[in-house]
PDB file of N, CA and C in Angstrom:
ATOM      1  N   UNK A   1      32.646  17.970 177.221  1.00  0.00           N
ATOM      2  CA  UNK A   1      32.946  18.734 176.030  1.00  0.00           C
ATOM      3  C   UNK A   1      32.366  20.124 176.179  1.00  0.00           C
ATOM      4  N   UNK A   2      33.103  21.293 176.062  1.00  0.00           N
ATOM      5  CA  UNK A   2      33.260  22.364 176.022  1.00  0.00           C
ATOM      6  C   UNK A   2      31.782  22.844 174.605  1.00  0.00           C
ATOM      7  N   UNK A   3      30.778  23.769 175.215  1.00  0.00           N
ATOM      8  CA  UNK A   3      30.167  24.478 174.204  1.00  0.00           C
ATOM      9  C   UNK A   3      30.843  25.144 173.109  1.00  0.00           C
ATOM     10  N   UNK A   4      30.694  24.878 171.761  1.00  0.00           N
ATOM     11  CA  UNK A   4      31.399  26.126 171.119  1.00  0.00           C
ATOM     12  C   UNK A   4      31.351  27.565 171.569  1.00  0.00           C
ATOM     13  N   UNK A   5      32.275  28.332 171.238  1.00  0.00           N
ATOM     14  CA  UNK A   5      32.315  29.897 171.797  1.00  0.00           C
ATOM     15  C   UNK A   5      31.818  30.510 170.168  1.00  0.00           C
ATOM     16  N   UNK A   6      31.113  31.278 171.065  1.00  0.00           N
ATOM     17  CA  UNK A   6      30.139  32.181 169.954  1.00  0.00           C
ATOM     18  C   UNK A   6      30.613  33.737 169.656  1.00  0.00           C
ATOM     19  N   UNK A   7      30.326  33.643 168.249  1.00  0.00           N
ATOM     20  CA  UNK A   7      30.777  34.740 168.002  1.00  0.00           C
ATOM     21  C   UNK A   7      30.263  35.753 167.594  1.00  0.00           C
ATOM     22  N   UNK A   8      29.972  36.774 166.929  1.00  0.00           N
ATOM     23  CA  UNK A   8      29.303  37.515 166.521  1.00  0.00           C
ATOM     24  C   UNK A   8      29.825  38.933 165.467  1.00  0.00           C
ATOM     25  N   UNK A   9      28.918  38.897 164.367  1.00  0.00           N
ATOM     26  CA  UNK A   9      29.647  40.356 163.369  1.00  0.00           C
ATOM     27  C   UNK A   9      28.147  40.654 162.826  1.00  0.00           C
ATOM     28  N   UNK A  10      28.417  42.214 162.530  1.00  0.00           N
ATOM     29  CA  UNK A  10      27.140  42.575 162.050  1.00  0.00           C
ATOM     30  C   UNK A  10      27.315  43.129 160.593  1.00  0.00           C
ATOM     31  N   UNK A  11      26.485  42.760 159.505  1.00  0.00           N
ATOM     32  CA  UNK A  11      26.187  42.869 158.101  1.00  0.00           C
ATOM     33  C   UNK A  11      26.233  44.517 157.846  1.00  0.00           C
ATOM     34  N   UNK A  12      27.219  44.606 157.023  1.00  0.00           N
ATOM     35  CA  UNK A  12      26.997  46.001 156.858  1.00  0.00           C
ATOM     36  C   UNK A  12      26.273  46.393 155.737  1.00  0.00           C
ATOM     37  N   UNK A  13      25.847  47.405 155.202  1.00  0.00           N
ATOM     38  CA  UNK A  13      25.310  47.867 154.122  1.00  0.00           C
ATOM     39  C   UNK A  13      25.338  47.328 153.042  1.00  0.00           C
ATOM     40  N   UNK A  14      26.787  47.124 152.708  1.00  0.00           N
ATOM     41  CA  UNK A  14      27.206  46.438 151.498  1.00  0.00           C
ATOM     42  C   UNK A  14      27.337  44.911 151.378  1.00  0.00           C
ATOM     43  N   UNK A  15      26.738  44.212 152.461  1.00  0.00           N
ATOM     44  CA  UNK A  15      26.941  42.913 152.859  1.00  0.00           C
ATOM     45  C   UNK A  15      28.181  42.303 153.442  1.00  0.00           C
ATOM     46  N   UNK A  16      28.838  43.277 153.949  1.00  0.00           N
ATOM     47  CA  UNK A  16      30.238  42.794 154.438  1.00  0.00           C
ATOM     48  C   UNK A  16      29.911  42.525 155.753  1.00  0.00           C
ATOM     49  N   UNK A  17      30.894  41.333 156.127  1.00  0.00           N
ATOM     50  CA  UNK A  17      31.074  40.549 157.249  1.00  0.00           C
ATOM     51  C   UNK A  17      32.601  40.679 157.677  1.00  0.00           C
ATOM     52  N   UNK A  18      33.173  41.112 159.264  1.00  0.00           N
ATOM     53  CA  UNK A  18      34.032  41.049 159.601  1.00  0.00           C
ATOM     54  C   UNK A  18      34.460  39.383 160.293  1.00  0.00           C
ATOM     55  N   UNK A  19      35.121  39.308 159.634  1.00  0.00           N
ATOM     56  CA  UNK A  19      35.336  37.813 160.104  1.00  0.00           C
ATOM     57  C   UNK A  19      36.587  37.772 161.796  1.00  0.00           C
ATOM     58  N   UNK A  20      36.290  37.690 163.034  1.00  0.00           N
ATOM     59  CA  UNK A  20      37.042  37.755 164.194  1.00  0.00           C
ATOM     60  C   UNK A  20      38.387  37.674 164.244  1.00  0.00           C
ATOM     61  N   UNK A  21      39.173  38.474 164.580  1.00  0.00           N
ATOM     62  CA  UNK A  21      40.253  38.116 164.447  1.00  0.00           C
ATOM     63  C   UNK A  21      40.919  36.440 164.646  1.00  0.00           C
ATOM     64  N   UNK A  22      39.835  36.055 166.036  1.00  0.00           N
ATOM     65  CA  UNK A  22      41.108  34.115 166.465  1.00  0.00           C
ATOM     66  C   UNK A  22      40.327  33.491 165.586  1.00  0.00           C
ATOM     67  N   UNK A  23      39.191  33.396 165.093  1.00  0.00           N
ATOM     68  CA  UNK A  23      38.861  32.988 163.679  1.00  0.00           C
ATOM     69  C   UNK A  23      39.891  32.847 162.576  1.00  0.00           C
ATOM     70  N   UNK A  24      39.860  34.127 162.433  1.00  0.00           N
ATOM     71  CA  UNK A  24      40.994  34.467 161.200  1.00  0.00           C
ATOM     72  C   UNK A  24      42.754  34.006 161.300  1.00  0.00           C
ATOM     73  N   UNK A  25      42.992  33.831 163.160  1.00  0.00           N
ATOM     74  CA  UNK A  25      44.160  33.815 162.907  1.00  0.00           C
ATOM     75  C   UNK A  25      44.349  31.823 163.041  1.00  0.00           C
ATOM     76  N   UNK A  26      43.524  31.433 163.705  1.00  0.00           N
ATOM     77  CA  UNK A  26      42.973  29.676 163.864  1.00  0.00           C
ATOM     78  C   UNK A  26      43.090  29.030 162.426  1.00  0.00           C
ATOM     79  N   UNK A  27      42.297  30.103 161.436  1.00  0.00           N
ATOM     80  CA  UNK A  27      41.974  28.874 159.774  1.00  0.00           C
ATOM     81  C   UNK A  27      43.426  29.960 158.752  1.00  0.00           C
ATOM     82  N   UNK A  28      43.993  30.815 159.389  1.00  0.00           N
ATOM     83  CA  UNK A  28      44.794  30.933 158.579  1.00  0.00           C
ATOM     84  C   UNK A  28      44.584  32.124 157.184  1.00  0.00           C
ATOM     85  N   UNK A  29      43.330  32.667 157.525  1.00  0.00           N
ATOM     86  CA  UNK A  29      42.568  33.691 156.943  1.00  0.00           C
ATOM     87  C   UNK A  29      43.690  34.575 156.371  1.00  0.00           C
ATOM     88  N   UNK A  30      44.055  35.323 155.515  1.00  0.00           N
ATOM     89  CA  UNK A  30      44.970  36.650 155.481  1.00  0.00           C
ATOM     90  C   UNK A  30      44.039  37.361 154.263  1.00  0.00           C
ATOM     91  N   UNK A  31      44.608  38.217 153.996  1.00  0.00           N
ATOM     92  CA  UNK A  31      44.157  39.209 153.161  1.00  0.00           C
ATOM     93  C   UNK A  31      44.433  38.632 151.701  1.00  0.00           C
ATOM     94  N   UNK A  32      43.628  38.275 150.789  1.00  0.00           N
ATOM     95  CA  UNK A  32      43.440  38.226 149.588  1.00  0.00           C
ATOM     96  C   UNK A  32      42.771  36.416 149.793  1.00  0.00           C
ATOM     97  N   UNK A  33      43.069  35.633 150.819  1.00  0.00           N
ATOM     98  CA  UNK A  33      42.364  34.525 151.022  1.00  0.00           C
ATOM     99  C   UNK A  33      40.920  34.259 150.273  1.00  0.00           C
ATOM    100  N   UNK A  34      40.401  32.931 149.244  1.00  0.00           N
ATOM    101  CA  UNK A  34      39.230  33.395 149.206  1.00  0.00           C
ATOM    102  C   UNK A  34      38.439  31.898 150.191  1.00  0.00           C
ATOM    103  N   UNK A  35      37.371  32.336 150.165  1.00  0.00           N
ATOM    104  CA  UNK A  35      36.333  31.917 151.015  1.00  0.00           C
ATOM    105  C   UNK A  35      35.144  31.295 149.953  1.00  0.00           C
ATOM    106  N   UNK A  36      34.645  30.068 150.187  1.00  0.00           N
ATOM    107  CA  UNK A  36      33.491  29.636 149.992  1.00  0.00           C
ATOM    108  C   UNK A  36      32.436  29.651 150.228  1.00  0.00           C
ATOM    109  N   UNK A  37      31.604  29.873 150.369  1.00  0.00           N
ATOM    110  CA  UNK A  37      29.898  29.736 150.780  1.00  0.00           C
ATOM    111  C   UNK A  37      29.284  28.709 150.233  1.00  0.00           C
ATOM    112  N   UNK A  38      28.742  28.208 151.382  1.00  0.00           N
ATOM    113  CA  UNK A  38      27.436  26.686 151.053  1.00  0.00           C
ATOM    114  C   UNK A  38      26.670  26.882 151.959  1.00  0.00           C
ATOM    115  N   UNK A  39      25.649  26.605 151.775  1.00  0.00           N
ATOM    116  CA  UNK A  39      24.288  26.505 152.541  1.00  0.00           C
ATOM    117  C   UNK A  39      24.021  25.146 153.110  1.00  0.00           C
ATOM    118  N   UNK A  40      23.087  25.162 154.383  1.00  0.00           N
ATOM    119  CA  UNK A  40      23.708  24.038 154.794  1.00  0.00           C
ATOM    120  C   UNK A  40      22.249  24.122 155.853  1.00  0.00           C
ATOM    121  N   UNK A  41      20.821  23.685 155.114  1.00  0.00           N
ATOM    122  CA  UNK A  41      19.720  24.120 156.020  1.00  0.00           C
ATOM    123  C   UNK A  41      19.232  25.466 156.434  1.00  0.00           C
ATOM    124  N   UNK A  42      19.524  25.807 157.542  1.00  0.00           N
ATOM    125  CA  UNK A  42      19.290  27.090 157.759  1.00  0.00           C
ATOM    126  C   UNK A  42      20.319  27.874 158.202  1.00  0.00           C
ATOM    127  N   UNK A  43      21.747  27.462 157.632  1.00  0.00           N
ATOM    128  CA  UNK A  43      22.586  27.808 157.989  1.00  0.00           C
ATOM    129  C   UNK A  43      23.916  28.278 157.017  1.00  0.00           C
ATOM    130  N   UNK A  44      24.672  29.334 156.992  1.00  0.00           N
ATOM    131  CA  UNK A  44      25.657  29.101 156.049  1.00  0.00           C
ATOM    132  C   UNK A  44      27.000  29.300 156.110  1.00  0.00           C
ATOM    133  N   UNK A  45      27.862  28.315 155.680  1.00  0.00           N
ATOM    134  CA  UNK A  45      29.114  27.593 155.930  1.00  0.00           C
ATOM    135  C   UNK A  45      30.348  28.821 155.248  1.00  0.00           C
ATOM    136  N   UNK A  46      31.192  29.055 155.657  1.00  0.00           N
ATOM    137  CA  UNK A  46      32.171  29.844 155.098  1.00  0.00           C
ATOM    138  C   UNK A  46      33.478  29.177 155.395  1.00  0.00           C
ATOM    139  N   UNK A  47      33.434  28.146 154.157  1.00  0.00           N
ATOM    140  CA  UNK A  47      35.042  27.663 153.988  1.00  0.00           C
ATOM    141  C   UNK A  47      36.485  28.023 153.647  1.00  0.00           C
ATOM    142  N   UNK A  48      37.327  27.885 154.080  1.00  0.00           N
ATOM    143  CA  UNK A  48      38.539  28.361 153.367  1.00  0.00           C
ATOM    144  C   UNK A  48      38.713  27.493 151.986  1.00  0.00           C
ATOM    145  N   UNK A  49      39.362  28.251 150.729  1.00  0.00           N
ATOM    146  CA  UNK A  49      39.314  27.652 149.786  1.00  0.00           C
ATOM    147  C   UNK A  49      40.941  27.101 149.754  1.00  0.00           C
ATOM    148  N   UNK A  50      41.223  25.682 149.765  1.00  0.00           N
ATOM    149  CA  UNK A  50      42.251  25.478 149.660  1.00  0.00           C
ATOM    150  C   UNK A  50      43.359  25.797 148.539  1.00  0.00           C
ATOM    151  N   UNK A  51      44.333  26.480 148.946  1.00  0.00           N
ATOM    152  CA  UNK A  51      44.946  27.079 147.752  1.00  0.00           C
ATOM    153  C   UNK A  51      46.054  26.358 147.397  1.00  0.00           C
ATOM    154  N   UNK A  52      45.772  26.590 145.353  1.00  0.00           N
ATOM    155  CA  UNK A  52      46.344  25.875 144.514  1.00  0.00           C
ATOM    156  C   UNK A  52      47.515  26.280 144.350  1.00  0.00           C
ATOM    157  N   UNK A  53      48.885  25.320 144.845  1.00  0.00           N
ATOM    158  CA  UNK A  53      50.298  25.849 144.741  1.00  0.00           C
ATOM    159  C   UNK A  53      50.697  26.073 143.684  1.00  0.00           C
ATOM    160  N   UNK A  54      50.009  25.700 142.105  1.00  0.00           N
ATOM    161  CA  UNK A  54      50.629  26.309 141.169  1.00  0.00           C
ATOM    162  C   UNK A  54      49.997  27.822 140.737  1.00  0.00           C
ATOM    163  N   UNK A  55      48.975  27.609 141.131  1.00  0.00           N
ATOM    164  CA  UNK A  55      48.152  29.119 141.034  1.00  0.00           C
ATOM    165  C   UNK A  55      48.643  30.191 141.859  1.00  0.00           C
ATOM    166  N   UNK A  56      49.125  29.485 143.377  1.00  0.00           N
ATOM    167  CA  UNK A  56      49.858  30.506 143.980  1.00  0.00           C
ATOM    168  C   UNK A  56      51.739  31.020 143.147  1.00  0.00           C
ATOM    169  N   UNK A  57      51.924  29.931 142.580  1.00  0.00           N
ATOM    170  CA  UNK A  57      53.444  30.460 142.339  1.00  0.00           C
ATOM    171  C   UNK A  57      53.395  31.415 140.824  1.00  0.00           C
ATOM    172  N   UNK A  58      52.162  30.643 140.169  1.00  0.00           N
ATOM    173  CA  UNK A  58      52.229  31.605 138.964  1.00  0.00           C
ATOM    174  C   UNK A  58      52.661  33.013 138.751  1.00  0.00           C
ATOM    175  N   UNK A  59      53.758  33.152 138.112  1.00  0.00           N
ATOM    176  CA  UNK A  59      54.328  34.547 137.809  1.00  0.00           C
ATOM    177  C   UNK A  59      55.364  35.211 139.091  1.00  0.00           C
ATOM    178  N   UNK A  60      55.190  33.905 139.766  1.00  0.00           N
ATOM    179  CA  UNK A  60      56.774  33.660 140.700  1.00  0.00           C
ATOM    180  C   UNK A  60      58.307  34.319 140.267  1.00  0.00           C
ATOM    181  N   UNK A  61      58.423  33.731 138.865  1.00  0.00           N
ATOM    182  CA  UNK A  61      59.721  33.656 138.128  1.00  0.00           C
ATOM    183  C   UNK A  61      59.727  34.760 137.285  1.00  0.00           C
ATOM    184  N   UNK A  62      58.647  35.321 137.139  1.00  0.00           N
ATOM    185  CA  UNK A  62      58.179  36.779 136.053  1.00  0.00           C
ATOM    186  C   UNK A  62      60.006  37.601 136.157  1.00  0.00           C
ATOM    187  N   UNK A  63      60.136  37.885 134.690  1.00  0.00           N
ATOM    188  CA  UNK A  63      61.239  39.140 134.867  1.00  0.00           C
ATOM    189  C   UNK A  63      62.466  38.654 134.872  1.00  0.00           C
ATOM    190  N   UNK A  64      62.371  37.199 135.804  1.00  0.00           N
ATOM    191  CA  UNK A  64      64.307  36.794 136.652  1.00  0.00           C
ATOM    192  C   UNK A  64      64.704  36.114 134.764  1.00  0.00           C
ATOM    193  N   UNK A  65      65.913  36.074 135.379  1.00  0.00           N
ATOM    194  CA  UNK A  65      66.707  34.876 134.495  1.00  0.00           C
ATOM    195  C   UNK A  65      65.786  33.680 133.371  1.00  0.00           C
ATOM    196  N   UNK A  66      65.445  33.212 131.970  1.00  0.00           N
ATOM    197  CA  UNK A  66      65.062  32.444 131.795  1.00  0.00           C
ATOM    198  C   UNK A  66      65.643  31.376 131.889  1.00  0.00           C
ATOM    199  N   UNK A  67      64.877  30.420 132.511  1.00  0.00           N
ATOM    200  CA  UNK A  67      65.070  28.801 132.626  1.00  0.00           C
ATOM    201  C   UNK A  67      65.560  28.123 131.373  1.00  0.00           C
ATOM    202  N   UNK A  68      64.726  27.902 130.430  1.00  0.00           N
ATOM    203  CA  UNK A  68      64.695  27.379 129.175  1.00  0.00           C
ATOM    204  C   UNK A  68      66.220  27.861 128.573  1.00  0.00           C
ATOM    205  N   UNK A  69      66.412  29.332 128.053  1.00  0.00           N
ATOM    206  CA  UNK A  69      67.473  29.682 127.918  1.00  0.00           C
ATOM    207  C   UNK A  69      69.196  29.005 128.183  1.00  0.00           C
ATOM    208  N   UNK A  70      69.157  28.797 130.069  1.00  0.00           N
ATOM    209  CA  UNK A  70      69.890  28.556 130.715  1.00  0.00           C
ATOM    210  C   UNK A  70      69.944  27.196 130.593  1.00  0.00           C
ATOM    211  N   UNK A  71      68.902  26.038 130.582  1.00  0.00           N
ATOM    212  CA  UNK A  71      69.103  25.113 129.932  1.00  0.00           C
ATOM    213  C   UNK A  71      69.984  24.597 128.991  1.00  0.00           C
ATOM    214  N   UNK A  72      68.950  25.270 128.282  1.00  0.00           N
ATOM    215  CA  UNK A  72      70.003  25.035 126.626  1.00  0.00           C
ATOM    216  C   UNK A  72      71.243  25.496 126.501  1.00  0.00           C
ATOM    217  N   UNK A  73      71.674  26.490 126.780  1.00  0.00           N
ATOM    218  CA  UNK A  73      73.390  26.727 126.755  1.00  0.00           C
ATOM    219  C   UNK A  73      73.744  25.976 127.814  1.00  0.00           C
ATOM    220  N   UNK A  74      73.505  25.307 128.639  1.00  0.00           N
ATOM    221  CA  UNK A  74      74.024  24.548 129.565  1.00  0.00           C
ATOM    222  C   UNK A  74      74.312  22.872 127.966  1.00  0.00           C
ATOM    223  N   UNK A  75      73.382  22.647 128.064  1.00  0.00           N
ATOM    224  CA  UNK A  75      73.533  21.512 126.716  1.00  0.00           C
ATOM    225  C   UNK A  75      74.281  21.987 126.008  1.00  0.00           C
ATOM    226  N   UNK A  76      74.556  23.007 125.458  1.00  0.00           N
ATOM    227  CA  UNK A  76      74.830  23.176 124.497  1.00  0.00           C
ATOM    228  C   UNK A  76      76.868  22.832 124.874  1.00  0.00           C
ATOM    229  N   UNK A  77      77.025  23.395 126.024  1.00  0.00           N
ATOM    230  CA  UNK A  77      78.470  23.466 126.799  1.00  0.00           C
ATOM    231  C   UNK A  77      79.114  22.012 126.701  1.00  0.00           C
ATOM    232  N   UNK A  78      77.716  21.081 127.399  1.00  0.00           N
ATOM    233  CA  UNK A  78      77.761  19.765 127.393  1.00  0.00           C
ATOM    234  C   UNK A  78      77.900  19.116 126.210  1.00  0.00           C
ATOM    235  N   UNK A  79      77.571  19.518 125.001  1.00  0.00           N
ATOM    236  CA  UNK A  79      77.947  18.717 123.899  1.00  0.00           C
ATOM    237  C   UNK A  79      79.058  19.104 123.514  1.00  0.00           C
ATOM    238  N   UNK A  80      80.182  20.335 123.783  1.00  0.00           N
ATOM    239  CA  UNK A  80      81.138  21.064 123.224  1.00  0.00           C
ATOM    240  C   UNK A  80      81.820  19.842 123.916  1.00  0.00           C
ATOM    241  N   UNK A  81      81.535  19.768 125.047  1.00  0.00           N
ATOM    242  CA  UNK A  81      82.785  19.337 125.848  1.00  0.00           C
ATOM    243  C   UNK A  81      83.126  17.418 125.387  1.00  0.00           C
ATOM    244  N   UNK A  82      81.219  17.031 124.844  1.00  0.00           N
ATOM    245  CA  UNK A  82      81.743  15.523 124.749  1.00  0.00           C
ATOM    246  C   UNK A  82      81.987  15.309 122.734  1.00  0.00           C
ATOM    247  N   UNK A  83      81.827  16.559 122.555  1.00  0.00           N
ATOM    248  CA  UNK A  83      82.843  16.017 120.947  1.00  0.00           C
ATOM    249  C   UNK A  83      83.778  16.853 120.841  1.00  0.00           C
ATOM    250  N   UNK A  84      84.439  17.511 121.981  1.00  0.00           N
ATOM    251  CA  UNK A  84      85.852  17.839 122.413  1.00  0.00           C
ATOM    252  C   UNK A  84      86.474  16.506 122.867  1.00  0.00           C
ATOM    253  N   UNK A  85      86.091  15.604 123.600  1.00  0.00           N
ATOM    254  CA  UNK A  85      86.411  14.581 124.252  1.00  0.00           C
ATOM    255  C   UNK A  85      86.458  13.389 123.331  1.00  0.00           C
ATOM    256  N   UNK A  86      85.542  13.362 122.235  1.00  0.00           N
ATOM    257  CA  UNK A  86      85.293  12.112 121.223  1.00  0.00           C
ATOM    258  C   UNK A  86      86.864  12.532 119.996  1.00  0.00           C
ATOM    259  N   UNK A  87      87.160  13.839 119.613  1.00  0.00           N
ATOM    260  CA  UNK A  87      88.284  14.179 118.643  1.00  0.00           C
ATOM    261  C   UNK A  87      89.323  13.959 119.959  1.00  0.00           C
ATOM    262  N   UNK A  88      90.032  14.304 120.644  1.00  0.00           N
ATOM    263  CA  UNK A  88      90.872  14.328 121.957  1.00  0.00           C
ATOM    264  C   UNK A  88      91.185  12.416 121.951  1.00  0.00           C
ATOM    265  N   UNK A  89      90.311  11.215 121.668  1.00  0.00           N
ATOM    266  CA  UNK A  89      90.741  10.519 121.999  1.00  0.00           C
ATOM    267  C   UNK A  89      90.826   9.465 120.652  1.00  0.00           C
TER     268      UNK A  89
END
């Protein structure tokens, strides 16, 4: 078994950490990603936070066409047509 490969970033002023690029491109890192911190002895862990697909789609649909709307005149078509069909027979 292969040593882990080591990496290295240095703390800047403001506490920022560059996280390596094959790091970043391995866990899937992108820009607005957030990250966890846990401590872990003398050591500390920087998880990816698994992201919530409804949190990600929220405001997905913003602006388009309403759903609800389109619904209902869809029903509404559907009932024309079955007490068109109930007088008709």
């Amino acid at each position: 078994m292969r040593p882990p490969k080591v990496m290295q970033a240095k703390v800047s002023a403001k506490g920022w950490i560059v996280i390596p690029a094959a790091l970043r491109r391995r866990y899937g890192l992108t820009p607005g990603t957030l990250v966890e911190f846990q401590e872990a002895g003398d050591k500390i862990l920087v998880i990816p936070r698994v992201s919530d697909p409804i949190e990600e789609l929220y405001g997905k649909l913003a602006g388009g066409p309403s759903l609800t709307e389109a619904l209902l005149a869809d029903r509404a078509e559907e009932l024309e047509r079955e007490e068109a069909h109930l007088c008709a027979g």
